[in-house]
PDB file of N, CA and C in Angstrom:
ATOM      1  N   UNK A   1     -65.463 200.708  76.032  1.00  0.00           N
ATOM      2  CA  UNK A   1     -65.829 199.303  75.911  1.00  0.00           C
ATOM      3  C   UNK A   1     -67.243 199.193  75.317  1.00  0.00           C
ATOM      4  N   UNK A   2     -67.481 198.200  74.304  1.00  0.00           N
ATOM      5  CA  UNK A   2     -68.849 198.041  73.664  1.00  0.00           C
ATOM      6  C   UNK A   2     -69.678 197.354  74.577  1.00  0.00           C
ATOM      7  N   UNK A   3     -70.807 197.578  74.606  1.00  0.00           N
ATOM      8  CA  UNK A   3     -71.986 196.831  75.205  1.00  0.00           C
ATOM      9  C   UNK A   3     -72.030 195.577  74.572  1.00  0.00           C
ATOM     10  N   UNK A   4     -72.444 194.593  75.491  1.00  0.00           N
ATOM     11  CA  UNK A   4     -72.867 193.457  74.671  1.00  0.00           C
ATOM     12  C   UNK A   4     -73.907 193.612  74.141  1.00  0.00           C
ATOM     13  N   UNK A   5     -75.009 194.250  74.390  1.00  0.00           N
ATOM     14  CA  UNK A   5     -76.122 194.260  73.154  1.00  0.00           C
ATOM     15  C   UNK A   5     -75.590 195.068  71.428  1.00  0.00           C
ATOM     16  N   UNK A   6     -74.249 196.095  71.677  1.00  0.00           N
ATOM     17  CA  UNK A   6     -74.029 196.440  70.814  1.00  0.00           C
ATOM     18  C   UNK A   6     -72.991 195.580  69.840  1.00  0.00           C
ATOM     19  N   UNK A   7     -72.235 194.848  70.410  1.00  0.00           N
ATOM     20  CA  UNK A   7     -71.942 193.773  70.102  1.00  0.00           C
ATOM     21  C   UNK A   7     -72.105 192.913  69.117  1.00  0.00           C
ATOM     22  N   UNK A   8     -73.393 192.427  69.912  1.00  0.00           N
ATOM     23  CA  UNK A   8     -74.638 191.064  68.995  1.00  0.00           C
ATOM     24  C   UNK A   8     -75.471 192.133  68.103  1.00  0.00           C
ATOM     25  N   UNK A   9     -75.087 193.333  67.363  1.00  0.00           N
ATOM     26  CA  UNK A   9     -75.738 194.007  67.264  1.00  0.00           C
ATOM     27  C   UNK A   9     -75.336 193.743  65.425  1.00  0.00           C
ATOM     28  N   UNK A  10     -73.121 194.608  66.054  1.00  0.00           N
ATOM     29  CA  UNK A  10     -72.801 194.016  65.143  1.00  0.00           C
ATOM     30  C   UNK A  10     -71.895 192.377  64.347  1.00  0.00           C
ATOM     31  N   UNK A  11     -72.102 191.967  65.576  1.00  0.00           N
ATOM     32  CA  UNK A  11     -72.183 190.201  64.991  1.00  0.00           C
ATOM     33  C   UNK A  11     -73.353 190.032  63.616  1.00  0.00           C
ATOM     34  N   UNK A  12     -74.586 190.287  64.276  1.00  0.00           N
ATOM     35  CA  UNK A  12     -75.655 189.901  63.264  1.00  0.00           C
ATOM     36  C   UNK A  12     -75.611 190.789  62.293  1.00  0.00           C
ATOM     37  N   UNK A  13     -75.288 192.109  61.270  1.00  0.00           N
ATOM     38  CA  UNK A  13     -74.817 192.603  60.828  1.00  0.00           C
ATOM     39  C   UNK A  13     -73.705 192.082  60.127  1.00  0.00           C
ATOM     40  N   UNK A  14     -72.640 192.191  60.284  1.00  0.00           N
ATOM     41  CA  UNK A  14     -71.524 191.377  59.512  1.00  0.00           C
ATOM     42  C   UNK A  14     -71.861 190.008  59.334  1.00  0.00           C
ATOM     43  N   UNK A  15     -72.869 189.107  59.963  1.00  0.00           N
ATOM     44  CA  UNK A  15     -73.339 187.651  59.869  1.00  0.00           C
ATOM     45  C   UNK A  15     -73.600 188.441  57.960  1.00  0.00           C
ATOM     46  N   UNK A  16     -75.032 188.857  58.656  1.00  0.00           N
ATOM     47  CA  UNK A  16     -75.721 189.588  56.946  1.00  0.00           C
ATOM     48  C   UNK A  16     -74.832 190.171  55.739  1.00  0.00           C
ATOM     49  N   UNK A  17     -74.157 190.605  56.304  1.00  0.00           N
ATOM     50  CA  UNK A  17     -72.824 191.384  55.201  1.00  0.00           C
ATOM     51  C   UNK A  17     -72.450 189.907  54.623  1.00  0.00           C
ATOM     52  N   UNK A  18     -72.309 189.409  54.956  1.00  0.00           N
ATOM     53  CA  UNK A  18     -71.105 187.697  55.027  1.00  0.00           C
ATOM     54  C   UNK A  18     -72.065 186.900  54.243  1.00  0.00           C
ATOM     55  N   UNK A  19     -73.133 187.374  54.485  1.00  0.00           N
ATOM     56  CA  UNK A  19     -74.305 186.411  53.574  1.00  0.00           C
ATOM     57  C   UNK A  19     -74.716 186.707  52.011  1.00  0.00           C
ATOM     58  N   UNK A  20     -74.477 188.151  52.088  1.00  0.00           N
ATOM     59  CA  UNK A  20     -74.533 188.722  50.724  1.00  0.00           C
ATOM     60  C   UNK A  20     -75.536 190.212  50.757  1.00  0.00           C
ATOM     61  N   UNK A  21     -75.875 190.668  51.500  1.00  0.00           N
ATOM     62  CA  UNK A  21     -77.108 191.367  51.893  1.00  0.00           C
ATOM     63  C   UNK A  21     -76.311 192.576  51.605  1.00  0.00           C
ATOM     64  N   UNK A  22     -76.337 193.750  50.953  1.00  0.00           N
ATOM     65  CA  UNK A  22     -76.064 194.659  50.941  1.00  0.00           C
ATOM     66  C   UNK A  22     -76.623 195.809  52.000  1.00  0.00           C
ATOM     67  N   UNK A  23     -75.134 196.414  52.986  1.00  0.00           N
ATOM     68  CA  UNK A  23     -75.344 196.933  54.223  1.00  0.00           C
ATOM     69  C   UNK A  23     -76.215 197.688  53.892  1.00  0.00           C
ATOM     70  N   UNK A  24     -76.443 198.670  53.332  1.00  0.00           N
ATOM     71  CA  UNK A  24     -78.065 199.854  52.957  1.00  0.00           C
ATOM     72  C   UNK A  24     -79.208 199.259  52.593  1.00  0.00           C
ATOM     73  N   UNK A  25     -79.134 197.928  52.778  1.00  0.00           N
ATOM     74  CA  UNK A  25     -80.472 197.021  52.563  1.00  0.00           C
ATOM     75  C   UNK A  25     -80.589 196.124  54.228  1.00  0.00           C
ATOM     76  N   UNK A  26     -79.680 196.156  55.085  1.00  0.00           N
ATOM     77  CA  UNK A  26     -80.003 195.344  56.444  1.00  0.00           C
ATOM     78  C   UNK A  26     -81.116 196.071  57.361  1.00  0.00           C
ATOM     79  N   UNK A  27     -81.027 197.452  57.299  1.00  0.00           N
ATOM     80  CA  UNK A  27     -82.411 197.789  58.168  1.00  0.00           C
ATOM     81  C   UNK A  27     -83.603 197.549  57.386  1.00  0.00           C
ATOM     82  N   UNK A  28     -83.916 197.222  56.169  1.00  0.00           N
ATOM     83  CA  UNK A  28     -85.241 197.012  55.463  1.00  0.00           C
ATOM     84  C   UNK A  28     -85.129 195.473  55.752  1.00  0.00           C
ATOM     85  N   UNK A  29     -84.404 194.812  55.665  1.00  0.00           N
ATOM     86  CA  UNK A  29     -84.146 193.441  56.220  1.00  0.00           C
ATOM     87  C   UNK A  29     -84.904 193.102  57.239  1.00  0.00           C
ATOM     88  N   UNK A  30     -83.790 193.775  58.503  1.00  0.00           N
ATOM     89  CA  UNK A  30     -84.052 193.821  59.873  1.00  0.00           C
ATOM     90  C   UNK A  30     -86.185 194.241  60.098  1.00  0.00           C
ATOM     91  N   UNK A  31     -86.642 195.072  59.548  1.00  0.00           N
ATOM     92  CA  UNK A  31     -87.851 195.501  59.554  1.00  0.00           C
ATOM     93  C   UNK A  31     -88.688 194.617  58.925  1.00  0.00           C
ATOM     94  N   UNK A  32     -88.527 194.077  58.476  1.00  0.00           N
ATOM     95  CA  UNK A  32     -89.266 192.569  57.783  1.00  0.00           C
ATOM     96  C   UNK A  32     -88.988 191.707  58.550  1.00  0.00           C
ATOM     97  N   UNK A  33     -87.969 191.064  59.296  1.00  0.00           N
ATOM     98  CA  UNK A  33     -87.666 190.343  60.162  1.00  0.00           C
ATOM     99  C   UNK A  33     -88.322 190.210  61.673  1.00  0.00           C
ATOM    100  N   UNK A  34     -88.686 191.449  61.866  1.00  0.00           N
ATOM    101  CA  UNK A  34     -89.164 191.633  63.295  1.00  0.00           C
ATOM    102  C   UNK A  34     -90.843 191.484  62.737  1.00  0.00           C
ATOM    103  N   UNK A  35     -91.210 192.351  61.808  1.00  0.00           N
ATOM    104  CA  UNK A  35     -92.505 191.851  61.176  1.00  0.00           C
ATOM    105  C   UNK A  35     -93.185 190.359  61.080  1.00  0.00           C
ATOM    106  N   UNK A  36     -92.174 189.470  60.687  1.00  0.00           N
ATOM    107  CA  UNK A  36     -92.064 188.154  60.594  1.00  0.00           C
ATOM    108  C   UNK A  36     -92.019 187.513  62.157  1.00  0.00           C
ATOM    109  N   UNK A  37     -90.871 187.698  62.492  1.00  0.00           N
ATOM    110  CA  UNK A  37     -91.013 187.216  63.571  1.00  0.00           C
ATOM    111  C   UNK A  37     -91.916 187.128  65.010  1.00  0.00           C
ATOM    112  N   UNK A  38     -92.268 188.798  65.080  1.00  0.00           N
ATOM    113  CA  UNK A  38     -93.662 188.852  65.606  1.00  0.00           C
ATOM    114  C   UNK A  38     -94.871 188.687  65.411  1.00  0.00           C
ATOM    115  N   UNK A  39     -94.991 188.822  64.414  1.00  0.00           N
ATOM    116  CA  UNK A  39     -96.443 188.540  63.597  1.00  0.00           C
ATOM    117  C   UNK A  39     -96.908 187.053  64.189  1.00  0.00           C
ATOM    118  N   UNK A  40     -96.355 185.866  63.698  1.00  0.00           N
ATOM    119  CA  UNK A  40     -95.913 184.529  64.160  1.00  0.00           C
ATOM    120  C   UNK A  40     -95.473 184.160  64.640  1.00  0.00           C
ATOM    121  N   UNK A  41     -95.289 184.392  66.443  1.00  0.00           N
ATOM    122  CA  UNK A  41     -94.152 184.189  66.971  1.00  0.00           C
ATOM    123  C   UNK A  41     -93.044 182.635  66.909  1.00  0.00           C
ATOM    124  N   UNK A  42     -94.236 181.684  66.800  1.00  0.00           N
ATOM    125  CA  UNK A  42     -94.143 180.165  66.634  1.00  0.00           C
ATOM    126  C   UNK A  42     -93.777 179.496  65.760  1.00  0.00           C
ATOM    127  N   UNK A  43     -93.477 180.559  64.429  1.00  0.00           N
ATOM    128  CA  UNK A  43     -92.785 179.923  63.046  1.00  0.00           C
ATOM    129  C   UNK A  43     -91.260 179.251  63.517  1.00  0.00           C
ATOM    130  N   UNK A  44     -91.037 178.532  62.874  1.00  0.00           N
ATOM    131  CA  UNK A  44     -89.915 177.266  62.718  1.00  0.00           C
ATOM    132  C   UNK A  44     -88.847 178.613  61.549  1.00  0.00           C
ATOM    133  N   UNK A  45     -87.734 178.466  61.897  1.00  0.00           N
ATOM    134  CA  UNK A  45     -87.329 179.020  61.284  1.00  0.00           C
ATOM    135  C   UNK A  45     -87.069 179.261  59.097  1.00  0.00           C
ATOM    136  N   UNK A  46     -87.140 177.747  58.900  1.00  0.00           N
ATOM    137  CA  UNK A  46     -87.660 177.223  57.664  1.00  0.00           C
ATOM    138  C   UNK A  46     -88.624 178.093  57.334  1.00  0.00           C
ATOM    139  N   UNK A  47     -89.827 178.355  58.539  1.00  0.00           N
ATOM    140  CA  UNK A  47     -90.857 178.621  57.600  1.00  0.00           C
ATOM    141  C   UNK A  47     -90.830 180.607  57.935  1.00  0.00           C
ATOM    142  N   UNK A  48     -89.624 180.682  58.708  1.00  0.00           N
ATOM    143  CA  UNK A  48     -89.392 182.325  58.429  1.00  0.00           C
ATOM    144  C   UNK A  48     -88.553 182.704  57.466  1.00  0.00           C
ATOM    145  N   UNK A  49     -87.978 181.474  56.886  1.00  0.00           N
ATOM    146  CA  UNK A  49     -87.030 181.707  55.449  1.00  0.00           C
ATOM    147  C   UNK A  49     -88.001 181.695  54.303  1.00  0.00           C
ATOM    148  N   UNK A  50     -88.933 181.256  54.304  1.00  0.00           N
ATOM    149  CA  UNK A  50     -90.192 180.733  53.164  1.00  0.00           C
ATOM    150  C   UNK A  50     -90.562 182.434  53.019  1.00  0.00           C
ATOM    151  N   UNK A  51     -91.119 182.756  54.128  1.00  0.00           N
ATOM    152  CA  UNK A  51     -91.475 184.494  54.376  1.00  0.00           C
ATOM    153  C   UNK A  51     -90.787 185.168  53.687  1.00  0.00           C
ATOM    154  N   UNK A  52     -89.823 185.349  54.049  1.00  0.00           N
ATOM    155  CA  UNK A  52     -88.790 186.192  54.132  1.00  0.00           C
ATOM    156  C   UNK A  52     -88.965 186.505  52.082  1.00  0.00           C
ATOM    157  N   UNK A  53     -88.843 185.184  51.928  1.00  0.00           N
ATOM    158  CA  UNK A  53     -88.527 184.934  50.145  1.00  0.00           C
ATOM    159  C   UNK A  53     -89.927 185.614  49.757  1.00  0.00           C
ATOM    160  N   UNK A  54     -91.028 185.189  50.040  1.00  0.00           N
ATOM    161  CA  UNK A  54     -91.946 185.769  49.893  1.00  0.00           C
ATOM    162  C   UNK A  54     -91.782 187.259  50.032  1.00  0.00           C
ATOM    163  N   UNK A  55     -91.298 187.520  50.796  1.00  0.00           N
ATOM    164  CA  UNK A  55     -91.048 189.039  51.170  1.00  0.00           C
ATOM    165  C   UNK A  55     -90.339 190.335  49.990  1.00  0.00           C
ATOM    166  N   UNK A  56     -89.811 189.170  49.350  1.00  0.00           N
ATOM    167  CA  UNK A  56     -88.669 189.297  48.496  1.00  0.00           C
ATOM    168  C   UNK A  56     -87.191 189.513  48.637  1.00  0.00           C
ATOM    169  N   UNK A  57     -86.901 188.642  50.252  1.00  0.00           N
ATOM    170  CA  UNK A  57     -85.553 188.585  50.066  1.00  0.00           C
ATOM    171  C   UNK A  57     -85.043 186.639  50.003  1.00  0.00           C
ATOM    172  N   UNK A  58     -85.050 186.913  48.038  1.00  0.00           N
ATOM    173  CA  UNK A  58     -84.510 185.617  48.161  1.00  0.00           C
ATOM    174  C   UNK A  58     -83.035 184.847  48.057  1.00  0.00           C
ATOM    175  N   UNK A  59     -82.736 185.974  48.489  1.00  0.00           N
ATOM    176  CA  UNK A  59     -81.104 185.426  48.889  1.00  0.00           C
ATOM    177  C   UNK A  59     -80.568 185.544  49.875  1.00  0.00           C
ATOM    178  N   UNK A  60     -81.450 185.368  50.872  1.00  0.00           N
ATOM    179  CA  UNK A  60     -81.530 185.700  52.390  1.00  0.00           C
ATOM    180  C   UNK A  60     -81.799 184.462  53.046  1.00  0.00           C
ATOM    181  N   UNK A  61     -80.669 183.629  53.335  1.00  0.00           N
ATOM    182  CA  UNK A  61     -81.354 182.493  54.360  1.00  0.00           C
ATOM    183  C   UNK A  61     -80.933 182.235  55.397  1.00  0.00           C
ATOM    184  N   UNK A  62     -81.507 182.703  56.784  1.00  0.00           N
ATOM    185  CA  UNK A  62     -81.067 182.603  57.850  1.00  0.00           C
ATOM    186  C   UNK A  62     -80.913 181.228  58.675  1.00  0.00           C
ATOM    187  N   UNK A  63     -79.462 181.285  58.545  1.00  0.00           N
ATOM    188  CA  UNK A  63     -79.001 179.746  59.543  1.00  0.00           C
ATOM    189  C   UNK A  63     -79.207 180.164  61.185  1.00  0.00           C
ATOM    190  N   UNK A  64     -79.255 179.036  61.583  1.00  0.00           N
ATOM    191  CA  UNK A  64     -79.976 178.967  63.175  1.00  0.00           C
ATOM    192  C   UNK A  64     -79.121 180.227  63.823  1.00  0.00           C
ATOM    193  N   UNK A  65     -77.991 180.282  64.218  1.00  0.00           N
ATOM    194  CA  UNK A  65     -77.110 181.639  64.324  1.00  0.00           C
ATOM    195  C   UNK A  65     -77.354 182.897  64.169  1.00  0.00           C
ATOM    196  N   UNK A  66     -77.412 183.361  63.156  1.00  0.00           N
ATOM    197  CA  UNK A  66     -77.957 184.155  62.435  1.00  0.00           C
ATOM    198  C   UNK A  66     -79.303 184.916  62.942  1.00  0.00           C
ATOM    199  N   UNK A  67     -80.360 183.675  63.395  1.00  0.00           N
ATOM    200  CA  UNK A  67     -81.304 184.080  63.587  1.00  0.00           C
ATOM    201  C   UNK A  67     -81.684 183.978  65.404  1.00  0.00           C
ATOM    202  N   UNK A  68     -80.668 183.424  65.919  1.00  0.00           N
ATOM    203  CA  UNK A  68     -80.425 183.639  67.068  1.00  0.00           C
ATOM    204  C   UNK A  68     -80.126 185.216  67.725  1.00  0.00           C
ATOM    205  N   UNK A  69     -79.404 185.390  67.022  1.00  0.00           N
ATOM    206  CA  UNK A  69     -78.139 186.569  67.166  1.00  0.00           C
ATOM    207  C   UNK A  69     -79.796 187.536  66.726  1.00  0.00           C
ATOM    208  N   UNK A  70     -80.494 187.558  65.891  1.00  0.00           N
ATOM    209  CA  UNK A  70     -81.607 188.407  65.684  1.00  0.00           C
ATOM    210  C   UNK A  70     -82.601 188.482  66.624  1.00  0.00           C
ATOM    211  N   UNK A  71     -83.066 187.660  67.218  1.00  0.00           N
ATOM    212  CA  UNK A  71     -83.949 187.442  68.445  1.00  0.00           C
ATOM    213  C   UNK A  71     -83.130 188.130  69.790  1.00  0.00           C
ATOM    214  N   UNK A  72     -82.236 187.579  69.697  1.00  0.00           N
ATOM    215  CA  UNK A  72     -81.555 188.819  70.934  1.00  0.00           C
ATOM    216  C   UNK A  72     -81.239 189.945  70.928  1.00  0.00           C
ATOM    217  N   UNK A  73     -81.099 190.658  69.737  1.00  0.00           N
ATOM    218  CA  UNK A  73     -81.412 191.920  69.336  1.00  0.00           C
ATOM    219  C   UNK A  73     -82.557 192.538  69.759  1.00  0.00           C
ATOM    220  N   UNK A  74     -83.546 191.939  68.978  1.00  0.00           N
ATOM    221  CA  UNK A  74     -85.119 192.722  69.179  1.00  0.00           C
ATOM    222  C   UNK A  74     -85.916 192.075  70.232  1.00  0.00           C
ATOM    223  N   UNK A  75     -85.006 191.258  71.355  1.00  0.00           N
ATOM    224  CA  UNK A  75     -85.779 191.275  72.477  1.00  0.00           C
ATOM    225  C   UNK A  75     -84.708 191.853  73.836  1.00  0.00           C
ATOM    226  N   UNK A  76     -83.623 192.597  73.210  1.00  0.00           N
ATOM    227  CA  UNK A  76     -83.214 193.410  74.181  1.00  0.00           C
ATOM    228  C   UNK A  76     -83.704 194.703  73.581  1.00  0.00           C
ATOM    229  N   UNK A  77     -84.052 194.635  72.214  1.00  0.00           N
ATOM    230  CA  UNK A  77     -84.637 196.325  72.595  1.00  0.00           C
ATOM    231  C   UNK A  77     -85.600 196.597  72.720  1.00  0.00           C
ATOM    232  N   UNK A  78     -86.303 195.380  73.232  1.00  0.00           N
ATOM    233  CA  UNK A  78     -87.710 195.097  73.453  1.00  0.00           C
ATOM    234  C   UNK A  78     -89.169 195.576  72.575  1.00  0.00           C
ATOM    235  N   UNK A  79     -88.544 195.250  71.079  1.00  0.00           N
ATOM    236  CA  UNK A  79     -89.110 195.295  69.690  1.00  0.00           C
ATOM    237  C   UNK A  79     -89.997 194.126  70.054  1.00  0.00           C
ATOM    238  N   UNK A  80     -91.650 194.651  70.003  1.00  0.00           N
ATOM    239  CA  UNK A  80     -92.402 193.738  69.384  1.00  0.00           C
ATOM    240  C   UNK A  80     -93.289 193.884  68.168  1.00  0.00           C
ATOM    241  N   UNK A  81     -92.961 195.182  67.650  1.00  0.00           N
ATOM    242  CA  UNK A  81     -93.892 195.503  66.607  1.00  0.00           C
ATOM    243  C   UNK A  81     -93.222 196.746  65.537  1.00  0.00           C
ATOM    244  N   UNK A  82     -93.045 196.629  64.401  1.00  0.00           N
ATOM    245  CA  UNK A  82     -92.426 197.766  63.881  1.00  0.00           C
ATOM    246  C   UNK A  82     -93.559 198.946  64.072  1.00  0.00           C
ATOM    247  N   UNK A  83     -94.624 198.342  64.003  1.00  0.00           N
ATOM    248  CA  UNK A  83     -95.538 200.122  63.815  1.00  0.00           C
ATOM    249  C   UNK A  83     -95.328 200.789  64.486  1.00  0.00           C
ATOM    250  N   UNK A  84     -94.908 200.683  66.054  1.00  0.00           N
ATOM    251  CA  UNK A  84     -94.294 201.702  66.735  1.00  0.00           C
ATOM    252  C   UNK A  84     -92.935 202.790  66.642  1.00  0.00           C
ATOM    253  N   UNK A  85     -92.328 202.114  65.506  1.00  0.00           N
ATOM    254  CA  UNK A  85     -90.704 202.378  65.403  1.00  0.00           C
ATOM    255  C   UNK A  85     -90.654 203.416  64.437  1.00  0.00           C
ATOM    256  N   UNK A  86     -90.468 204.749  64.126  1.00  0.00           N
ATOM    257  CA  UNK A  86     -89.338 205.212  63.221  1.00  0.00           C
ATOM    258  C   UNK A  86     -89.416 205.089  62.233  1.00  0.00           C
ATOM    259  N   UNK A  87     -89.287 204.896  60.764  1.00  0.00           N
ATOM    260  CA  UNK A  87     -88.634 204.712  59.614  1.00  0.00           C
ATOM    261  C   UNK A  87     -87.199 204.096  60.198  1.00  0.00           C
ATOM    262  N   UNK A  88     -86.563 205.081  60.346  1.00  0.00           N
ATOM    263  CA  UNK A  88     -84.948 205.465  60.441  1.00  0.00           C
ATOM    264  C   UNK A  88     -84.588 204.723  62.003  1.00  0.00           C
ATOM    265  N   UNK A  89     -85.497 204.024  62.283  1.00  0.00           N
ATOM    266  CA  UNK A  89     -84.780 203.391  63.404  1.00  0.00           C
ATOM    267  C   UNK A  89     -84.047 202.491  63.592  1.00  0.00           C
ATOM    268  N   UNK A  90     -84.198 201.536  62.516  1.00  0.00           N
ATOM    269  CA  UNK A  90     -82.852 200.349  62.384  1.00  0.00           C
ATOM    270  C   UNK A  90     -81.633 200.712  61.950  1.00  0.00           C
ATOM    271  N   UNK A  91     -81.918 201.397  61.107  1.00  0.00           N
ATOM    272  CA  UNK A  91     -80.444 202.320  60.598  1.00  0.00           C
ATOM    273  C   UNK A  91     -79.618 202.933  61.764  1.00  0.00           C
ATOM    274  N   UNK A  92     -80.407 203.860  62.535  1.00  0.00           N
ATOM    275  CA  UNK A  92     -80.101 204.602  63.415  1.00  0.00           C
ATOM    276  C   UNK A  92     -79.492 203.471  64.579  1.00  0.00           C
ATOM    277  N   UNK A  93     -80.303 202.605  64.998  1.00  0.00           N
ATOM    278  CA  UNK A  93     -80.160 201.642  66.316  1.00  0.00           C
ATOM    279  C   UNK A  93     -79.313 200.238  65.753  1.00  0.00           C
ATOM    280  N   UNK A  94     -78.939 200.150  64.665  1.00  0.00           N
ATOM    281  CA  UNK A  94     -77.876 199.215  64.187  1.00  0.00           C
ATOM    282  C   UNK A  94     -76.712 199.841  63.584  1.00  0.00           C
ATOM    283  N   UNK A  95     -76.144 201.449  63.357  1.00  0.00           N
ATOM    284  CA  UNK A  95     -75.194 201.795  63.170  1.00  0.00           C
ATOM    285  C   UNK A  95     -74.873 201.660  61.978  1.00  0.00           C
ATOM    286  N   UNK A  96     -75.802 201.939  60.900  1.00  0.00           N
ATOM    287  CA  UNK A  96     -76.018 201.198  59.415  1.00  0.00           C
ATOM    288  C   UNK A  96     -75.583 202.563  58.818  1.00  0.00           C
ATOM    289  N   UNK A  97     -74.890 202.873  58.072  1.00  0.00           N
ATOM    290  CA  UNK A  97     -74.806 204.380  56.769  1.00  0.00           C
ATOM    291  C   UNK A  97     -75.598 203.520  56.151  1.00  0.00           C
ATOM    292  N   UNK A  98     -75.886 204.654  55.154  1.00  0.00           N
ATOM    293  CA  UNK A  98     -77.242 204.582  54.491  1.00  0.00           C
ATOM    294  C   UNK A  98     -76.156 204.355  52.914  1.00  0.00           C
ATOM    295  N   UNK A  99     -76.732 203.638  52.095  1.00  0.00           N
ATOM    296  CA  UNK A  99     -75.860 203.763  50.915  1.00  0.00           C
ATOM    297  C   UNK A  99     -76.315 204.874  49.606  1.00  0.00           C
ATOM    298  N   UNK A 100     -74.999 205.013  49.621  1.00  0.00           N
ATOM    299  CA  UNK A 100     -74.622 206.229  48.787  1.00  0.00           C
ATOM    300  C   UNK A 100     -75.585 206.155  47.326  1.00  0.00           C
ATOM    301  N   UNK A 101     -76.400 207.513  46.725  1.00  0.00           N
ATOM    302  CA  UNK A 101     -77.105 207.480  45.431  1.00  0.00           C
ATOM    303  C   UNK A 101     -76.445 206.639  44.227  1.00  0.00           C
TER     304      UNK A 101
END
């Protein structure tokens, strides 16, 4: 039986697939996201889509869902900062293959 954190893990994942995000691009996603989101904890989501584009993902726009389903992610794995994390840790902790050369 799956965990529910693994779950909402891959809900938000296939959300991103469904959006257009190419799966070997969701942990560089995901790592900008938590960047964003912690950095500012108080941003409006609008203005974490503004980021995000800035970031250079501009075909990335997270509907309220979406970005729900992301906050419960990285506050069950009790992500508040990427500098602590890995490279290879979203990949690894979201079940991501890496895409092929």
């Amino acid at each position: 039986m799956e965990s529910k954190i693994g779950s909402i893990k891959g809900m938000l994942v296939q959300r991103l697939q469904n959006m257009g995000v190419e799966t070997c691009l969701i942990p560089g996603l995901l790592k900008q996201m938590v960047s964003v989101f912690f950095g500012e904890p108080h941003m409006t989501r609008a203005a974490i889509n503004q980021r995000l584009v800035f970031l250079g993902w501009r075909d990335v726009e997270l509907d309220e869902h979406t970005y729900q389903l992301a906050v419960a992610c990285f506050e069950a794995e009790n992500i508040d900062s990427v500098r602590s994390l890995p490279a290879n840790w979203f990949t690894l902790c979201f079940a991501i293959n890496e895409c092929a050369p």
